[in-house]
Structures are given as C-alpha cells and as structure tokens.
N, C-alpha and C. Protein backbone atom coordinates (compact mmCIF):
# COMPACT_ATOMS: atom_id res chain seq x y z
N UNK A 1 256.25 -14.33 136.08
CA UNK A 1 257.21 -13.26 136.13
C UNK A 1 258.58 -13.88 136.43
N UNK A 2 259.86 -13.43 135.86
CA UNK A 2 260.84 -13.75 135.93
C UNK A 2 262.19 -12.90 136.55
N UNK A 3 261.48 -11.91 137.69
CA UNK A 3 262.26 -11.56 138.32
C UNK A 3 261.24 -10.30 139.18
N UNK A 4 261.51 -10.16 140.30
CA UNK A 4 260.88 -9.24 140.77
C UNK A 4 260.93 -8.02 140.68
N UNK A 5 261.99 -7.28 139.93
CA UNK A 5 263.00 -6.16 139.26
C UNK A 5 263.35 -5.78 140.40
N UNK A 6 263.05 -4.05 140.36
CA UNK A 6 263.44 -3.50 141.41
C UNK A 6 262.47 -1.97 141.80
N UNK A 7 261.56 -2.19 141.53
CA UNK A 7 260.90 -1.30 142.23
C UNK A 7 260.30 0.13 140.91
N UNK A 8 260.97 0.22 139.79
CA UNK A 8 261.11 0.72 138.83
C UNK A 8 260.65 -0.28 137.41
N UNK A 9 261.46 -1.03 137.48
CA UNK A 9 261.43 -1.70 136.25
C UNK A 9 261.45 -3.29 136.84
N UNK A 10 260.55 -4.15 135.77
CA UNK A 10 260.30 -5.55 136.32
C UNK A 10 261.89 -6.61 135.33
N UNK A 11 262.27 -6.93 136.04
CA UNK A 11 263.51 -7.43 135.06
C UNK A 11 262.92 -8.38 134.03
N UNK A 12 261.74 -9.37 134.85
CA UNK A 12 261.65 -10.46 133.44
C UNK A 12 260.96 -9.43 132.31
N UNK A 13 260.34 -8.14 132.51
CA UNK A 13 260.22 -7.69 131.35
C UNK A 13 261.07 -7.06 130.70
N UNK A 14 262.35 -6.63 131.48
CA UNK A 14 263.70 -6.05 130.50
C UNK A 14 263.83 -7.22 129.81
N UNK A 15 264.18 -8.32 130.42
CA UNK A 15 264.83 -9.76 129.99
C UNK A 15 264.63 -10.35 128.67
N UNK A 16 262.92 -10.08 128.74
CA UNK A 16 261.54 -10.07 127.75
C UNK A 16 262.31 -9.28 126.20
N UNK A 17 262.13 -8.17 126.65
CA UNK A 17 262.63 -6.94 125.82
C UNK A 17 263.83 -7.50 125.08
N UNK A 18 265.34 -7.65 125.54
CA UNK A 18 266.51 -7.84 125.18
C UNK A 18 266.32 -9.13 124.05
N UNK A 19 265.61 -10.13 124.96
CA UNK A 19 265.51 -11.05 123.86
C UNK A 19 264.59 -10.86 122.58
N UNK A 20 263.87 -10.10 122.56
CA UNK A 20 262.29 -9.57 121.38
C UNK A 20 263.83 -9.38 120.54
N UNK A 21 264.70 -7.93 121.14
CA UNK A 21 265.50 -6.91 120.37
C UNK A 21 267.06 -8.33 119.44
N UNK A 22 267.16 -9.19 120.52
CA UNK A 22 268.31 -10.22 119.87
C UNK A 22 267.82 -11.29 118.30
N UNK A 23 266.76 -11.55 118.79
CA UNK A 23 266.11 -12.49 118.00
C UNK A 23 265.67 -11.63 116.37
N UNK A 24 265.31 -9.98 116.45
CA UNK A 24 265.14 -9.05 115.54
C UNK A 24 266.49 -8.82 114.64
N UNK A 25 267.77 -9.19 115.28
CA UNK A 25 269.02 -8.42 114.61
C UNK A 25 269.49 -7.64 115.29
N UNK A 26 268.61 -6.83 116.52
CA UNK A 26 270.00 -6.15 117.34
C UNK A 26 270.70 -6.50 117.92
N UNK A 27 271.59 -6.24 118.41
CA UNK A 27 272.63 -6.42 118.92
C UNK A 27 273.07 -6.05 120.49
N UNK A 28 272.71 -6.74 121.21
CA UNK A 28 271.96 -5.95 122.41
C UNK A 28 273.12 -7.11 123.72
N UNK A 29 273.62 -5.36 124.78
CA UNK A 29 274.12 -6.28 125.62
C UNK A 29 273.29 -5.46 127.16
N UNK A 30 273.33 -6.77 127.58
CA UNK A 30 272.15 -6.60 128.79
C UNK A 30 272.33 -6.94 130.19
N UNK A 31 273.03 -5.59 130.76
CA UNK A 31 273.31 -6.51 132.20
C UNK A 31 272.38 -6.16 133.69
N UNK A 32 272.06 -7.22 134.25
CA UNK A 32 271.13 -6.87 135.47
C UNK A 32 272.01 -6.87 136.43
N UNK A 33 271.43 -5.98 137.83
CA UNK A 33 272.56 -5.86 138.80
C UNK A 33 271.91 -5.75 139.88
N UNK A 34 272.16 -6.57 141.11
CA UNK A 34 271.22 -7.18 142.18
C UNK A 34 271.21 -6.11 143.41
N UNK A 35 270.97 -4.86 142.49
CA UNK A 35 270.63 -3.44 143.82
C UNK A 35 269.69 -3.34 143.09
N UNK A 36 269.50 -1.63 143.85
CA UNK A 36 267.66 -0.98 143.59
C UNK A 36 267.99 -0.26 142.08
N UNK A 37 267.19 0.37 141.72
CA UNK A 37 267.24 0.89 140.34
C UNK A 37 268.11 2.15 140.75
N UNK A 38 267.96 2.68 142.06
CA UNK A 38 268.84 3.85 142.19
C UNK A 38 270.03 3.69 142.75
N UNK A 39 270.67 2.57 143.66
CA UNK A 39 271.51 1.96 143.77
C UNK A 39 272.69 1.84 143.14
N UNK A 40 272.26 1.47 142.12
CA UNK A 40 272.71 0.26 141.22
C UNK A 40 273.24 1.81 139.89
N UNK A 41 273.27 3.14 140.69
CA UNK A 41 273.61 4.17 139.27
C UNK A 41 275.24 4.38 139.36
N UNK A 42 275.56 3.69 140.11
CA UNK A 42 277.03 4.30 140.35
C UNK A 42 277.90 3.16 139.85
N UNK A 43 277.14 1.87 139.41
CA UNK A 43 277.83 0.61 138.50
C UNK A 43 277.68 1.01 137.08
N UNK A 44 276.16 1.90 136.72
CA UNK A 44 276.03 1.75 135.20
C UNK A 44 276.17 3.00 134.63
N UNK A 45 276.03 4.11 135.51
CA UNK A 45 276.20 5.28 134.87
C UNK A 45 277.73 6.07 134.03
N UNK A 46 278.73 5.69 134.67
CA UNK A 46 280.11 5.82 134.10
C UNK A 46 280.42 5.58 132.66
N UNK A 47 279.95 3.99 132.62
CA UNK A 47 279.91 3.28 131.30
C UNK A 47 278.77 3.53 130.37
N UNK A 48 278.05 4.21 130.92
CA UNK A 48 276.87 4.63 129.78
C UNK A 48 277.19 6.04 129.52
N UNK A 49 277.65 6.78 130.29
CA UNK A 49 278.40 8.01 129.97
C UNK A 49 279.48 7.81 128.69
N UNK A 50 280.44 7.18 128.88
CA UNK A 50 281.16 6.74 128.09
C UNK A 50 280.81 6.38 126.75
N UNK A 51 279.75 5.15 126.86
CA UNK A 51 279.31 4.80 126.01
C UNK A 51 278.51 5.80 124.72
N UNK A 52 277.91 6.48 125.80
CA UNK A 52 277.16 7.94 124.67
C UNK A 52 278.01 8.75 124.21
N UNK A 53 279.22 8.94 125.13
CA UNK A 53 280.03 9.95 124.63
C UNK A 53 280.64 9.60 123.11
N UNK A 54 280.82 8.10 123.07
CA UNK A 54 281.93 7.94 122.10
C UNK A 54 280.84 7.79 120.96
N UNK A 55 279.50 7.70 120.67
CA UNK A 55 278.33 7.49 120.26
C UNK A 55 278.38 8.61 119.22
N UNK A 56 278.25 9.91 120.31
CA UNK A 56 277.93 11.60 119.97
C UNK A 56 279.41 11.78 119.25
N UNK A 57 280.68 11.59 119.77
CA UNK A 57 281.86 11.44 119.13
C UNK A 57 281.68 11.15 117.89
N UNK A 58 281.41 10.11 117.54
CA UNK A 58 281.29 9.50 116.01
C UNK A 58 282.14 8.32 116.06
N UNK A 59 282.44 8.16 116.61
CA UNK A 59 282.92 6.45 116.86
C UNK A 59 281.88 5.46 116.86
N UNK A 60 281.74 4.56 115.66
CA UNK A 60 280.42 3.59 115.84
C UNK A 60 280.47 2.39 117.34
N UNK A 61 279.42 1.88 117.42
CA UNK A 61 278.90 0.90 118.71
C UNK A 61 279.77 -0.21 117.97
N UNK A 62 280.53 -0.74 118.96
CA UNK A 62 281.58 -1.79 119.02
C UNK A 62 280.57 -2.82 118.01
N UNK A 63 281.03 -3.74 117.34
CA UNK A 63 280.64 -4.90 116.39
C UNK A 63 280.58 -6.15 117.09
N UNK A 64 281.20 -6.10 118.51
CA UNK A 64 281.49 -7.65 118.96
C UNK A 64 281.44 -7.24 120.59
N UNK A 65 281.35 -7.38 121.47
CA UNK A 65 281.12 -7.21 122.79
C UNK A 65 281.88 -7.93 123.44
C-alpha cells in the first residue's frame, strides 16, 4: 500500500487510479492533501465548485493544466 489515505479513501489506490486514467489518454490532475477526507473539504470544494460550474456553463476542461 502506498499511502494510508484517510479513513475514506486509500490514496495508493486513488494514486493507482490517476495513473490507470493518464497512461489511457486522460487527462487527469490529481491532488492529495495531508488532512482527513472531511477536513480537507474546505481546500477542494471551492475549486471543484468552480470547476463544475464552468463544465455545466459550457466552457470546455482546460487543455493544459
């Protein structure tokens, strides 16, 4: 195992995941963050708000990160 996650989710299997999805052609950005899974909602939730919004908007997913 490659990370102990956090109580929710095991990171080396996100880690696992991201790389399956990079190596396929997606395009995948992946960040881990060294709180609890519930913790850690007030770093990722803003930007994933955002992120969906402009999604549902019709603005395509950035080409380059």
């Amino acid at each position: 195992m490659l990370g102990k996650g956090d109580g929710v989710m095991v990171a080396g299997d996100v880690r696992t995941l991201a790389r399956q999805y990079c190596a396929d052609g997606v395009r995948v950005l992946h960040r881990e963050y060294a709180l609890s899974h519930f913790t850690s909602v007030a770093l990722w939730l803003p930007e994933a708000i955002a992120w969906l919004g402009a999604r549902f908007g019709g603005t395509p997913a950035p080409s380059r990160l």
